[in-house]
N, C-alpha and C. Protein backbone atom coordinates (compact mmCIF):
# COMPACT_ATOMS: atom_id res chain seq x y z
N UNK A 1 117.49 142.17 113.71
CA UNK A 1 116.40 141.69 112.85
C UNK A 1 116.47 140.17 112.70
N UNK A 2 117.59 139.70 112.56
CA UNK A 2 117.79 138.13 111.94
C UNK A 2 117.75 137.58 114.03
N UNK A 3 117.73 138.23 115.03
CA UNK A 3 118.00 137.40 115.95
C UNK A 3 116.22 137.55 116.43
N UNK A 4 115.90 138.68 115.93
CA UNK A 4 114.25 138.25 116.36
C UNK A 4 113.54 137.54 115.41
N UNK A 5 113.91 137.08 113.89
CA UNK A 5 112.79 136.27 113.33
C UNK A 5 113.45 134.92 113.34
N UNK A 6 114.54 134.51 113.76
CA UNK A 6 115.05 133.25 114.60
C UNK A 6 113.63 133.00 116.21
N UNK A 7 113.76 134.02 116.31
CA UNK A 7 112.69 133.53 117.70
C UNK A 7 111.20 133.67 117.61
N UNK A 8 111.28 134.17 116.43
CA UNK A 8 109.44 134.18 116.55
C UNK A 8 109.79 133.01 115.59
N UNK A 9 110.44 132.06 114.45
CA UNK A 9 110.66 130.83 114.34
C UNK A 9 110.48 129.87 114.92
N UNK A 10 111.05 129.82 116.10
CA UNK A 10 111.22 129.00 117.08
C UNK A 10 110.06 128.79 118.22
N UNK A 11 109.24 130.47 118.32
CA UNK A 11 108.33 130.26 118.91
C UNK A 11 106.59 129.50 118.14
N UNK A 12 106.68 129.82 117.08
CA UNK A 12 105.95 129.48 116.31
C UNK A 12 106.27 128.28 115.62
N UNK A 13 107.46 127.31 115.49
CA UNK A 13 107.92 125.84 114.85
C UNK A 13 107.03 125.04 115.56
N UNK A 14 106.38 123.95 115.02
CA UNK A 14 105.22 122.81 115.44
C UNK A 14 105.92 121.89 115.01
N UNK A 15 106.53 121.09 115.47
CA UNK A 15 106.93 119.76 114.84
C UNK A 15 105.30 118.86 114.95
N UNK A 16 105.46 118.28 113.83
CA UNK A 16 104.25 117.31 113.87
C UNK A 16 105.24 115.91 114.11
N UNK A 17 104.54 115.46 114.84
CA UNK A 17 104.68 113.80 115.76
C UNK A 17 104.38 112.78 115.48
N UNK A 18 104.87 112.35 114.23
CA UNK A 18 103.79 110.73 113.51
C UNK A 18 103.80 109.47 113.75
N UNK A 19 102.87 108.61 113.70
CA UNK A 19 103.22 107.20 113.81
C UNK A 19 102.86 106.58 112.84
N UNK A 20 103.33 106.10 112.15
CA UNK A 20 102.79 104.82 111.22
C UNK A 20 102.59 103.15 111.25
N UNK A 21 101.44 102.63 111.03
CA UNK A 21 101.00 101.29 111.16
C UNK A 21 100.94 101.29 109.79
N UNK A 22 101.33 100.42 109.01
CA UNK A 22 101.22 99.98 107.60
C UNK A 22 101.95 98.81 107.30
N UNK A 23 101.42 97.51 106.90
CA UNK A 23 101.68 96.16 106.34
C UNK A 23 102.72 96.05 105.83
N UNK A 24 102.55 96.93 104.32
CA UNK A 24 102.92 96.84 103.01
C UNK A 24 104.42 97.52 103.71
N UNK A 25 105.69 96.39 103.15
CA UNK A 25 106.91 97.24 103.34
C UNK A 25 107.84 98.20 102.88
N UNK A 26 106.89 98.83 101.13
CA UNK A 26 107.48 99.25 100.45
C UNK A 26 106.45 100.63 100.69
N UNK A 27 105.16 100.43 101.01
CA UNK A 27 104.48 102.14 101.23
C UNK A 27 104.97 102.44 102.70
N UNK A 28 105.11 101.72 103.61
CA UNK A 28 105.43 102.27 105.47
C UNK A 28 106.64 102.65 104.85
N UNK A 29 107.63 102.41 103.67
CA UNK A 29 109.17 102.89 103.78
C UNK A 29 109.10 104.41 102.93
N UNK A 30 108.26 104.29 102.50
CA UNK A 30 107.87 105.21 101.43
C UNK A 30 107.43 106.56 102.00
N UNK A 31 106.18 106.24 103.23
CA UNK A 31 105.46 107.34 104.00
C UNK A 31 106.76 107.75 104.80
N UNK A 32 107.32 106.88 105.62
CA UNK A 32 108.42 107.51 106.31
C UNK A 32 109.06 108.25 106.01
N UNK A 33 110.07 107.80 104.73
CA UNK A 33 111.05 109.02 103.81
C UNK A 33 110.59 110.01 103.55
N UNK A 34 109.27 110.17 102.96
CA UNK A 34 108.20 110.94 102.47
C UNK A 34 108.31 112.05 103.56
N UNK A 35 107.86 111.92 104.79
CA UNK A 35 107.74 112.66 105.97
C UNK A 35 108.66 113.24 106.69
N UNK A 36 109.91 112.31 107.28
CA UNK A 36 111.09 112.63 107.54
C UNK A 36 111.49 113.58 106.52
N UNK A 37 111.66 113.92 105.30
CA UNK A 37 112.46 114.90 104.49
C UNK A 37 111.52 116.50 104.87
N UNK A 38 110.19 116.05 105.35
CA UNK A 38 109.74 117.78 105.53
C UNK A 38 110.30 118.02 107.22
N UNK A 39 111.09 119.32 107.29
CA UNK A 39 111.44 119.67 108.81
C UNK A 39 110.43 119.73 109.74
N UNK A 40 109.37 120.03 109.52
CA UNK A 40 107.96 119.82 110.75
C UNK A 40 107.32 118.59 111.03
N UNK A 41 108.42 117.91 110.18
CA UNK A 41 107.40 116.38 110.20
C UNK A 41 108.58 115.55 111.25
N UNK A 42 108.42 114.68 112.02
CA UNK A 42 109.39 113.48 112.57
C UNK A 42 108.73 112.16 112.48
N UNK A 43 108.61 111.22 112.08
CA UNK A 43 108.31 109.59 112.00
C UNK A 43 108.83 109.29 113.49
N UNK A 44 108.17 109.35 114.49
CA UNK A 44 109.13 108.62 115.99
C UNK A 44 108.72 107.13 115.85
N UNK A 45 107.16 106.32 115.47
CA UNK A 45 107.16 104.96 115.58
C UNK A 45 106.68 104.77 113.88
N UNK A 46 107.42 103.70 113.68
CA UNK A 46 106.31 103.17 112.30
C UNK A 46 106.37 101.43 112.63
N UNK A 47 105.73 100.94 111.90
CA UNK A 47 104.98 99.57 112.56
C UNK A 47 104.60 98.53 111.19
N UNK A 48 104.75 97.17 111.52
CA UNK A 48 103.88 96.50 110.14
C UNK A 48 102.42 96.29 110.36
N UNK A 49 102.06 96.52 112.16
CA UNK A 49 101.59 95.68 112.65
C UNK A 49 100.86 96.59 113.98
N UNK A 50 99.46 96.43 114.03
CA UNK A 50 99.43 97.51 115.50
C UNK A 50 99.84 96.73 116.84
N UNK A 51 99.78 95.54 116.84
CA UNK A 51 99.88 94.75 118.25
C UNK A 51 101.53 95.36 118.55
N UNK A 52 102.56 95.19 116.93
CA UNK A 52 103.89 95.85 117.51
C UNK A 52 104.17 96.99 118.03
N UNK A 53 103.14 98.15 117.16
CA UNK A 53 103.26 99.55 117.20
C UNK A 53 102.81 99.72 119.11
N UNK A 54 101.88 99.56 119.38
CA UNK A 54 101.71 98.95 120.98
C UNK A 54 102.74 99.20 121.65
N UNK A 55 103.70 97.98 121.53
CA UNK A 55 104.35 97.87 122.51
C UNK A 55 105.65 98.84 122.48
N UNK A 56 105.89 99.04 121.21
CA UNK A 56 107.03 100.01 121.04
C UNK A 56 106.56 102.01 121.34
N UNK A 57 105.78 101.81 120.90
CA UNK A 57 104.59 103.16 120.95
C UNK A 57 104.37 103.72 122.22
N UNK A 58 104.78 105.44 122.64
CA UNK A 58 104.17 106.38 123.59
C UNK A 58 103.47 107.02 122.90
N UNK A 59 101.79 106.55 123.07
CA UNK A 59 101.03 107.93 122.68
C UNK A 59 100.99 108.80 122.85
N UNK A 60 101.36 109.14 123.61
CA UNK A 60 101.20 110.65 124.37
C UNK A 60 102.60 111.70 123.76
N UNK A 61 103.44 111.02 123.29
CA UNK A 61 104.61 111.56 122.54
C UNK A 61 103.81 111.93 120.89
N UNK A 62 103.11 111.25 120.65
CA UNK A 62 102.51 111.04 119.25
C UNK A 62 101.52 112.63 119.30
N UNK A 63 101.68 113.19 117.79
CA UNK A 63 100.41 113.60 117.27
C UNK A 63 99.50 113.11 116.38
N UNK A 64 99.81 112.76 115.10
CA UNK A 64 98.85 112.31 114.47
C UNK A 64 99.52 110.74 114.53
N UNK A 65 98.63 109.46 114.18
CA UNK A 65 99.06 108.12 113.57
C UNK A 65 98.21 108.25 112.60
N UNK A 66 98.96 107.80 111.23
CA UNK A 66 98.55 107.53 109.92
C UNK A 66 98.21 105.43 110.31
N UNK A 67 97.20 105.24 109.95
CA UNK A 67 96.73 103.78 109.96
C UNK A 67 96.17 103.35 108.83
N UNK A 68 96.49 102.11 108.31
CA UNK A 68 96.06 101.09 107.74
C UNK A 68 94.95 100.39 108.04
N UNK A 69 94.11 100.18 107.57
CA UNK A 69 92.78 99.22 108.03
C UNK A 69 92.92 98.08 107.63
N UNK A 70 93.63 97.70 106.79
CA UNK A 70 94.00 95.65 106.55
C UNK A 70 94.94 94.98 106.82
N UNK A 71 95.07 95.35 108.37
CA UNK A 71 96.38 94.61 108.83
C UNK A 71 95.87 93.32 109.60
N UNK A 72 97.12 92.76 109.26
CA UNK A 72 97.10 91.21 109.97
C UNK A 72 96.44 91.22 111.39
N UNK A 73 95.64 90.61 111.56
CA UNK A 73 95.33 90.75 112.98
C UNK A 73 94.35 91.35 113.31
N UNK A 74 95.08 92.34 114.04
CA UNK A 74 94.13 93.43 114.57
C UNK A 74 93.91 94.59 113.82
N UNK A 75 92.62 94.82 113.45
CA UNK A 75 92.29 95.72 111.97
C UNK A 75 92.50 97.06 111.98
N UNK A 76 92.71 97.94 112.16
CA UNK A 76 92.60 99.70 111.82
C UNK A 76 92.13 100.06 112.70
N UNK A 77 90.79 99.58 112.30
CA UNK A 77 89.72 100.15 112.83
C UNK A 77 89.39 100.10 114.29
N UNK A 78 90.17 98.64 114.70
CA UNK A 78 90.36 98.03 116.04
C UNK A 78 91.46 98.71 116.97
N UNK A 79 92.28 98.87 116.28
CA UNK A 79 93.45 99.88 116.99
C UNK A 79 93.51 101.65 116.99
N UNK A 80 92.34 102.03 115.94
CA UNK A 80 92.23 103.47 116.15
C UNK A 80 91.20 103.23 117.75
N UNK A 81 90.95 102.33 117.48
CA UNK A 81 89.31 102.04 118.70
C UNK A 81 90.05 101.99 120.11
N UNK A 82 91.13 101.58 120.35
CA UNK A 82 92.18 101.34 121.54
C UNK A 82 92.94 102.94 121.48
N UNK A 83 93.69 103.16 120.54
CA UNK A 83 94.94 104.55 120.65
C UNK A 83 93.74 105.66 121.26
N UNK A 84 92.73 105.82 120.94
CA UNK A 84 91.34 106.79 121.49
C UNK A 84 91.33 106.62 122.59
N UNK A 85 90.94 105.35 123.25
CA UNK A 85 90.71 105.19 124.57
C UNK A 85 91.71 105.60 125.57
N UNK A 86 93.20 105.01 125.23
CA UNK A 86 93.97 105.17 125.48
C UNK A 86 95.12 106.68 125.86
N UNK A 87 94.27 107.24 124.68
CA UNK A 87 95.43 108.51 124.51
C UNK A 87 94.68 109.84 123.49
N UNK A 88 93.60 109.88 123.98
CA UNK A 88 92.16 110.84 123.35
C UNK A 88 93.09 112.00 122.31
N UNK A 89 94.02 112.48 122.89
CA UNK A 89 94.70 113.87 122.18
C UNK A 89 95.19 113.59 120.81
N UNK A 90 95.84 112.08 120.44
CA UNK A 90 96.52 111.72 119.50
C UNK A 90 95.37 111.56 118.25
N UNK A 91 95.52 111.92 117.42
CA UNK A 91 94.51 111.85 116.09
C UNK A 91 95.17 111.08 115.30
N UNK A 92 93.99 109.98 115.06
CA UNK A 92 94.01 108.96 113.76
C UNK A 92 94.01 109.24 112.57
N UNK A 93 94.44 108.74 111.80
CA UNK A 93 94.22 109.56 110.25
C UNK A 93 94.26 107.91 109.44
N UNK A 94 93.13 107.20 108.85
CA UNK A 94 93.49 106.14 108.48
C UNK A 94 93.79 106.04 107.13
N UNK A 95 94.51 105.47 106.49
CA UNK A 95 94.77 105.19 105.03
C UNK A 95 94.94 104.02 104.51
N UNK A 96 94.22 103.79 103.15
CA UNK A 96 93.96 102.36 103.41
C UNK A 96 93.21 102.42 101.56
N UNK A 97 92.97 101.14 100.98
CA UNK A 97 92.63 101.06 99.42
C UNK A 97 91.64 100.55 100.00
N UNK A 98 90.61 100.57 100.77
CA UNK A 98 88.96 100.10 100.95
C UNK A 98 88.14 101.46 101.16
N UNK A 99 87.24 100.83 100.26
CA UNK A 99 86.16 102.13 100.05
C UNK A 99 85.35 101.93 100.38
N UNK A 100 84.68 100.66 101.79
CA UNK A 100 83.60 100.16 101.96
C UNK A 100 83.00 101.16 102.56
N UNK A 101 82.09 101.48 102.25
CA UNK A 101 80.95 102.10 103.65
C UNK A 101 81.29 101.62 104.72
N UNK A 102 80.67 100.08 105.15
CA UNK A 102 80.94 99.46 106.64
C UNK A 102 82.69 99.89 106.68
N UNK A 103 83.57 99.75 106.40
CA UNK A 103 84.97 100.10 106.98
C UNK A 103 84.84 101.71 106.81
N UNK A 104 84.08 102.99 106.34
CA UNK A 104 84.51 103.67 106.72
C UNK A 104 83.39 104.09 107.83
N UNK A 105 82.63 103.73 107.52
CA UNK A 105 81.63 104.37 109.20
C UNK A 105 82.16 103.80 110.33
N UNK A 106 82.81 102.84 110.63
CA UNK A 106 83.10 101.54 111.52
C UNK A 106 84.38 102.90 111.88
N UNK A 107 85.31 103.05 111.24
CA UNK A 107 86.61 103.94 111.65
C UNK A 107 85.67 105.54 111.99
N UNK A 108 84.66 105.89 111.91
CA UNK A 108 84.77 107.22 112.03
C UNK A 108 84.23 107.21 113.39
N UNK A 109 83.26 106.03 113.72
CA UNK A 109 82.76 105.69 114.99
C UNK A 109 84.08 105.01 116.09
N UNK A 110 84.96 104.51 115.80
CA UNK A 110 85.97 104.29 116.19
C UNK A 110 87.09 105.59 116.86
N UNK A 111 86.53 106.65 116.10
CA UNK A 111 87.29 108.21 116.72
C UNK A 111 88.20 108.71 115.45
N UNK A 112 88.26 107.89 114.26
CA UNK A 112 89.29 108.88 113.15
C UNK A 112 88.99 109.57 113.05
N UNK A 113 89.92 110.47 112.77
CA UNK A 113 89.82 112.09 112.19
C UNK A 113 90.03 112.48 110.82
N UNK A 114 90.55 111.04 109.97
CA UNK A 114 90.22 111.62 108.83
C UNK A 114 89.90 110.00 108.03
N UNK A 115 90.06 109.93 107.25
CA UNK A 115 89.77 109.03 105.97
C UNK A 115 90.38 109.09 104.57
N UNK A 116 91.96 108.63 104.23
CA UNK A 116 92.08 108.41 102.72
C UNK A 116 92.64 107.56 102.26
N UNK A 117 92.59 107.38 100.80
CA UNK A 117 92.93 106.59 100.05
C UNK A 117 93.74 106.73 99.59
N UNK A 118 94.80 105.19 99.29
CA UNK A 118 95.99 105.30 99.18
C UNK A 118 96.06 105.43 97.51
N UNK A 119 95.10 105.48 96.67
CA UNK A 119 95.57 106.03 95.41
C UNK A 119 95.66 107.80 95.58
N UNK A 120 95.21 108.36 96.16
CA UNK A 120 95.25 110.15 96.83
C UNK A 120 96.72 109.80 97.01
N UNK A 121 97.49 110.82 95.91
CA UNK A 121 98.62 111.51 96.07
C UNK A 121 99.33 111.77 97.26
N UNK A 122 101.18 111.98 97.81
CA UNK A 122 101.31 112.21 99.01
C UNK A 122 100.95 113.60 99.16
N UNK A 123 101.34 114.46 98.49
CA UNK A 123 100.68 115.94 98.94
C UNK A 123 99.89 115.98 99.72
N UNK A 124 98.13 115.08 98.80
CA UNK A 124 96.96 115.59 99.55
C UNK A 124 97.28 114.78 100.91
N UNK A 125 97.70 113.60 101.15
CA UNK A 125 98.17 112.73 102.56
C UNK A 125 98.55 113.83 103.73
N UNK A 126 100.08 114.58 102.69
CA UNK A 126 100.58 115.43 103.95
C UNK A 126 99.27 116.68 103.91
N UNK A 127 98.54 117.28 103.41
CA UNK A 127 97.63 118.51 103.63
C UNK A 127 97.00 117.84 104.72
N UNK A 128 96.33 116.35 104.58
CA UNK A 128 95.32 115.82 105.63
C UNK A 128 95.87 115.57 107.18
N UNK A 129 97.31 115.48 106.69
CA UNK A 129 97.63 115.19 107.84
C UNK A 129 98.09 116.44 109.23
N UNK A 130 98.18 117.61 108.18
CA UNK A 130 98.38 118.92 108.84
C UNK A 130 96.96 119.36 109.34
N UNK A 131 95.71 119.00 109.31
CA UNK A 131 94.80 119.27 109.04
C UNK A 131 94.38 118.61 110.48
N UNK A 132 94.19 117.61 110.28
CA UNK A 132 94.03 116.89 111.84
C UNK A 132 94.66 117.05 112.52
N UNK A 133 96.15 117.56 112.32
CA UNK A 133 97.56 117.67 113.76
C UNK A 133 96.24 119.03 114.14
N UNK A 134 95.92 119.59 113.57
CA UNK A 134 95.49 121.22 113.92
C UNK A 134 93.69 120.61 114.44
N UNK A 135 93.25 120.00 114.51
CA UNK A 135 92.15 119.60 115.51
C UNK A 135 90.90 119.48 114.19
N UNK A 136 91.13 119.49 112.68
CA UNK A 136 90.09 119.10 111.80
C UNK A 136 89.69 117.90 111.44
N UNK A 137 89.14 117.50 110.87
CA UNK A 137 88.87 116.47 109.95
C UNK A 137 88.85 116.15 108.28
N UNK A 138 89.10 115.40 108.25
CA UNK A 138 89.33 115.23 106.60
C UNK A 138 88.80 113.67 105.81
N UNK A 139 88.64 113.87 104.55
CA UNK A 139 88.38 112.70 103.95
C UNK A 139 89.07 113.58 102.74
N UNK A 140 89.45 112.14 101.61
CA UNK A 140 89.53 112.01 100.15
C UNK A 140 88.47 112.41 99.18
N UNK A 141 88.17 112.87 98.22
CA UNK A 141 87.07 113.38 97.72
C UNK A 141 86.16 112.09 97.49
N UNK A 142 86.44 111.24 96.98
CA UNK A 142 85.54 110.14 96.93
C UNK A 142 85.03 109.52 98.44
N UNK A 143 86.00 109.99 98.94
CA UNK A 143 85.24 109.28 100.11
C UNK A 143 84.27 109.96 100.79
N UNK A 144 84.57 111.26 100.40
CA UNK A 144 83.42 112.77 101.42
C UNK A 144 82.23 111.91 100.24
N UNK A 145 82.16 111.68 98.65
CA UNK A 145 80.81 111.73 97.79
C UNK A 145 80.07 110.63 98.91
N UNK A 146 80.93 109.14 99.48
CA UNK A 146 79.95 108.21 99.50
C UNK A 146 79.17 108.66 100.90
N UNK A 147 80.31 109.35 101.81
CA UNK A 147 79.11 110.33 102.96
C UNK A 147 78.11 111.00 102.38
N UNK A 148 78.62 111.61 101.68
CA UNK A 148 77.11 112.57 100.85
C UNK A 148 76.13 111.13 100.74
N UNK A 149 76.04 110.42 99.56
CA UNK A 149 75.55 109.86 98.94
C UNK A 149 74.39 108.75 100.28
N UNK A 150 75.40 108.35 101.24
CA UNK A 150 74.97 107.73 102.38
C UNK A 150 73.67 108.61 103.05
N UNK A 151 73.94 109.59 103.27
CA UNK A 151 73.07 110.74 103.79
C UNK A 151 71.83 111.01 103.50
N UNK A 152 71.89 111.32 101.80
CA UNK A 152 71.21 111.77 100.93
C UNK A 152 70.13 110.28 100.39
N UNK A 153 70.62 109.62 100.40
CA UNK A 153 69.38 108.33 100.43
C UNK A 153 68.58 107.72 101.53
N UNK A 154 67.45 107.29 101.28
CA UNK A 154 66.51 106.62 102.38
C UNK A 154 67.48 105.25 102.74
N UNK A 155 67.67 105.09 104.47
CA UNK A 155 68.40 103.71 104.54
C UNK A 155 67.53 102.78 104.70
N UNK A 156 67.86 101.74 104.25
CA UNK A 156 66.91 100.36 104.32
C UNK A 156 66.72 100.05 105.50
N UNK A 157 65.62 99.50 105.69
CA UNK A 157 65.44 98.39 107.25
C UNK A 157 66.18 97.71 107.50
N UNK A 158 66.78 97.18 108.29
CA UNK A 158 67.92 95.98 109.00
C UNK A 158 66.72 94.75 109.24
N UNK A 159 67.06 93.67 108.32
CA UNK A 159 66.49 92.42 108.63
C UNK A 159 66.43 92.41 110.49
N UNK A 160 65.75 91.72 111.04
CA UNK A 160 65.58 91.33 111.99
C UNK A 160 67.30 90.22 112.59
N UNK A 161 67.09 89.43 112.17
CA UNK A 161 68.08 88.31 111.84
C UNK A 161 69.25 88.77 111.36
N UNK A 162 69.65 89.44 111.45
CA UNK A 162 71.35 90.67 111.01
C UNK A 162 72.15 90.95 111.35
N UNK A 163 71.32 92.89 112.07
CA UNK A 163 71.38 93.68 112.94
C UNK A 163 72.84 94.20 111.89
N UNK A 164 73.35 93.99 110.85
CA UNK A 164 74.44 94.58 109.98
C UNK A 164 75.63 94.69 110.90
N UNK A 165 75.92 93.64 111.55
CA UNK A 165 77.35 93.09 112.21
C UNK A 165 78.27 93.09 111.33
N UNK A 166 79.28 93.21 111.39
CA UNK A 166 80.91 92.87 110.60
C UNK A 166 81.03 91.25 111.07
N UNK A 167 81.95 90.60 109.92
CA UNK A 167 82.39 89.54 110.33
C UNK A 167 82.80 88.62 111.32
N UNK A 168 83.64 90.10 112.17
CA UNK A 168 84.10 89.95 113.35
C UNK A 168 83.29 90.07 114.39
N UNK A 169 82.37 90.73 114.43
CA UNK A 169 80.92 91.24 115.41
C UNK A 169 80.72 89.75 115.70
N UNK A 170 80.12 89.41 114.41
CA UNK A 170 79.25 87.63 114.39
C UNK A 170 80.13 86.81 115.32
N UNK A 171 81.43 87.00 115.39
CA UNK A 171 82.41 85.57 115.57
C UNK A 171 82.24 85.87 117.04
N UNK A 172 82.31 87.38 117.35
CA UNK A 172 82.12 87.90 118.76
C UNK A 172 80.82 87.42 119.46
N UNK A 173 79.65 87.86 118.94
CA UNK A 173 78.38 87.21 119.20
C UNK A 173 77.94 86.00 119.34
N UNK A 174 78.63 85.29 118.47
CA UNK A 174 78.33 83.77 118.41
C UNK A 174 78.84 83.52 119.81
N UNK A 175 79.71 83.69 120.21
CA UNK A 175 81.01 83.26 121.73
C UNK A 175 79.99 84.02 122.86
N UNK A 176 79.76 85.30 122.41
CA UNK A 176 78.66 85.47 123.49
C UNK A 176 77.87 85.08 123.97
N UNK A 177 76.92 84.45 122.84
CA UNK A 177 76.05 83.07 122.68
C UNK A 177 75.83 81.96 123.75
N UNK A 178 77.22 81.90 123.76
CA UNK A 178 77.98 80.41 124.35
C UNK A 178 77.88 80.50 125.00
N UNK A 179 78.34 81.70 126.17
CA UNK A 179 78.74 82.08 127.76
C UNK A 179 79.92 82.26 128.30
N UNK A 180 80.97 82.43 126.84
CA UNK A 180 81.95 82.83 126.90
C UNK A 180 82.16 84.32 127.67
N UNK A 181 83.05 84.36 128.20
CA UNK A 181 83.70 86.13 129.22
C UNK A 181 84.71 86.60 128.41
N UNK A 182 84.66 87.88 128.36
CA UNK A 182 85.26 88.53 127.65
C UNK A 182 86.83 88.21 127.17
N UNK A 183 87.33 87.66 128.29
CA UNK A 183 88.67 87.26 128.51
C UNK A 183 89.04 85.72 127.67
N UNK A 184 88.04 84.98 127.79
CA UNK A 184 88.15 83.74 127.45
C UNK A 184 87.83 84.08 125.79
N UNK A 185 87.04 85.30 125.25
CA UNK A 185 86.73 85.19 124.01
C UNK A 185 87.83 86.15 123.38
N UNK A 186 88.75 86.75 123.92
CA UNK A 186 89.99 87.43 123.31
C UNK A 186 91.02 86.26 123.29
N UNK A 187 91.12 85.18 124.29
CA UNK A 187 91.71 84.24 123.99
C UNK A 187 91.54 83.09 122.74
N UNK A 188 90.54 83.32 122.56
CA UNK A 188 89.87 82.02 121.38
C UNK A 188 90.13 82.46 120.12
N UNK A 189 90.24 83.95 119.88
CA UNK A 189 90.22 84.74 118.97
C UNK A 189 91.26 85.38 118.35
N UNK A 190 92.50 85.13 119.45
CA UNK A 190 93.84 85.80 119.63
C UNK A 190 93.41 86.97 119.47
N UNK A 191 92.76 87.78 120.16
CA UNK A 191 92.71 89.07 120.47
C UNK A 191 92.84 89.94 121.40
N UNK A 192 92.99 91.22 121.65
CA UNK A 192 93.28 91.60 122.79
C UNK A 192 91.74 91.88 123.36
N UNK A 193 91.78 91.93 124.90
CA UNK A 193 90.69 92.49 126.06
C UNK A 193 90.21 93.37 125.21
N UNK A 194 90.76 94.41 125.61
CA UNK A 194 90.12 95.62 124.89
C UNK A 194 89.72 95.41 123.50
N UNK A 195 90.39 95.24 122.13
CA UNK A 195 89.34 95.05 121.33
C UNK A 195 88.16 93.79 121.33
N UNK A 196 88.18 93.13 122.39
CA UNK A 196 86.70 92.29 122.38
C UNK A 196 85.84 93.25 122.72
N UNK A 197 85.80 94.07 124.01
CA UNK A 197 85.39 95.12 124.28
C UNK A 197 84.94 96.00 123.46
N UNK A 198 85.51 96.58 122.20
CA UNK A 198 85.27 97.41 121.80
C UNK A 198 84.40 96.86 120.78
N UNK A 199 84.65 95.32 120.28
CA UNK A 199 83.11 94.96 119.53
C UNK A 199 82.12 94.70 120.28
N UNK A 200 82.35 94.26 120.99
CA UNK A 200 81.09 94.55 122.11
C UNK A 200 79.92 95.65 122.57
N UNK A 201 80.94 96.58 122.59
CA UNK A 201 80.23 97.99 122.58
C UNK A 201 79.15 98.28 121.44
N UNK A 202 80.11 97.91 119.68
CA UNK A 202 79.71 97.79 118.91
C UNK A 202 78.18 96.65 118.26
N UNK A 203 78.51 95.95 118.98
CA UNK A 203 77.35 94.76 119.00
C UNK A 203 75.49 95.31 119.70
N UNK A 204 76.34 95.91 120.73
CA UNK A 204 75.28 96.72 122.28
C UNK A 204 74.81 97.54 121.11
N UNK A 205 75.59 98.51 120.91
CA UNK A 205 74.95 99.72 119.66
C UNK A 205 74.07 99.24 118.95
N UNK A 206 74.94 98.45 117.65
CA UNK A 206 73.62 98.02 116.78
C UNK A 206 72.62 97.30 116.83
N UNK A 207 72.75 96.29 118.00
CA UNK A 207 70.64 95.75 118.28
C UNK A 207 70.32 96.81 119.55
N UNK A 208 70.62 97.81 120.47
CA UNK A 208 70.07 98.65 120.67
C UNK A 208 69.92 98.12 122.31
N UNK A 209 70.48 97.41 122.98
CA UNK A 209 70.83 96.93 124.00
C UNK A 209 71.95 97.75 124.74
N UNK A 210 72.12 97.25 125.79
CA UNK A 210 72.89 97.68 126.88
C UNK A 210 73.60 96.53 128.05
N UNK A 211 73.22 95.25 127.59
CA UNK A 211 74.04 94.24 128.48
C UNK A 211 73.70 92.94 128.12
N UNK A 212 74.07 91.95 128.73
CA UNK A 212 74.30 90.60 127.86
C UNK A 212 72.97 89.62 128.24
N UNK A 213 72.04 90.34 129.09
CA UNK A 213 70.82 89.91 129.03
C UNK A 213 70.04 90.26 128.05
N UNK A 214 69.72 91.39 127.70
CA UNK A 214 69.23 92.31 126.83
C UNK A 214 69.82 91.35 125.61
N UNK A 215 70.86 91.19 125.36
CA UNK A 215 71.93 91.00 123.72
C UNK A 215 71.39 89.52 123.87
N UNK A 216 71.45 88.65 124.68
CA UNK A 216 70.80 87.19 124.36
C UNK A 216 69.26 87.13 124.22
N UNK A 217 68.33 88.13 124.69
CA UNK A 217 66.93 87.61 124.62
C UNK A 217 66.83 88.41 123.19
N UNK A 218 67.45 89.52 122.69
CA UNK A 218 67.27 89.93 121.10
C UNK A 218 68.05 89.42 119.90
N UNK A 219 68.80 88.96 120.47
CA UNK A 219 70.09 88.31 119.09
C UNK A 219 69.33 86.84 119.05
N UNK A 220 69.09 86.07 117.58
CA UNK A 220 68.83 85.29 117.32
C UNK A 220 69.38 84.47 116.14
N UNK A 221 70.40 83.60 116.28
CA UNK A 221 71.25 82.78 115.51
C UNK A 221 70.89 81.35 115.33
């Protein structure tokens, strides 16, 4: 009896596979301990920083990465936008104290699988995070109302003169402007290829274009 529920144990044990990107050195020490003490859980990378998590980081070893969206540099949202491209199977789970609309539509279009907030308890963290290892999605309750709420209202027109870019979009666009190449504008920017790319994409989306002819005869600065 005890040597067959040892093996249906063993056949049925899931270790979940985490990575963590987080700034702050007292919550990344916190999530880690936090995780490491449950037996299905292992911490293999944690990070201050995604450019570090990168280089130290096998996605493909990874199941879920828990992410931060206000990191130095390269944002959350920018590095869930790369680990996707990169390594489709691994699920994002971002966590983070911004409740913007633009930062959470920006991450869900980016490929996260879930959305919470770092005042949300670790419990509900670890439920979300079992939740996406298993192929769902999740948000924080406040954050599912402002989807509702987003939904459920008429959206305004987009000024002409806009197009509701992020900060970073504009700085991207402006260089586009110029006749800057993709390469030369990850350099100006200290950014990587790929995330110029991926605002780019983002830029194409929201005025409704498809290439940098199209994006200069409609963008107007």
């Amino acid at each position: 009896m005890g040597r067959c529920f040892t093996l249906v144990f063993i056949i049925y044990f899931k270790m979940i596979r985490l990575g963590i990107i987080e700034d702050t050195v007292e919550i990344r020490e916190v999530l880690v301990a936090y995780f490491n003490n449950h037996q299905d859980f292992e911490v293999l990378y944690d990070s201050f920083n995604a450019e570090e998590f990168f280089k130290q980081a096998r996605l493909n070893d990874l199941d879920v990465i828990i992410c931060d969206i206000g990191l130095p540099r390269m944002s959350g949202v920018e590095a869930c936008w790369i680990i996707k491209q990169q390594c489709d199977k691994v699920q994002v789970l971002m966590y983070t104290v911004f409740e913007s609309d633009n930062y959470l539509f920006e991450a869900l279009k980016a490929g996260a699988s879930g959305y919470m907030l770092k005042q949300d308890n670790l419990e509900s963290l670890e439920a979300a995070v079992r939740e996406v290892a298993t192929g769902g999605g999740v948000m924080g309750s406040q954050i599912a109302k402002k989807v509702m709420n987003y939904f459920s209202k008429e959206k305004p027109s987009t000024p002409s003169d806009e197009f509701q870019l992020t900060k970073r979009e504009l700085e991207v666009a402006s260089l586009l402007v110029k006749g800057l190449v993709v390469k030369d504008i990850a350099n100006q920017l200290f950014l990587s290829v790929d995330t110029i790319k991926f605002h780019i994409k983002n830029i194409y989306n929201k005025l409704q274009v498809n290439n940098r002819a199209s994006f200069l005869e409609k963008y107007k600065k």
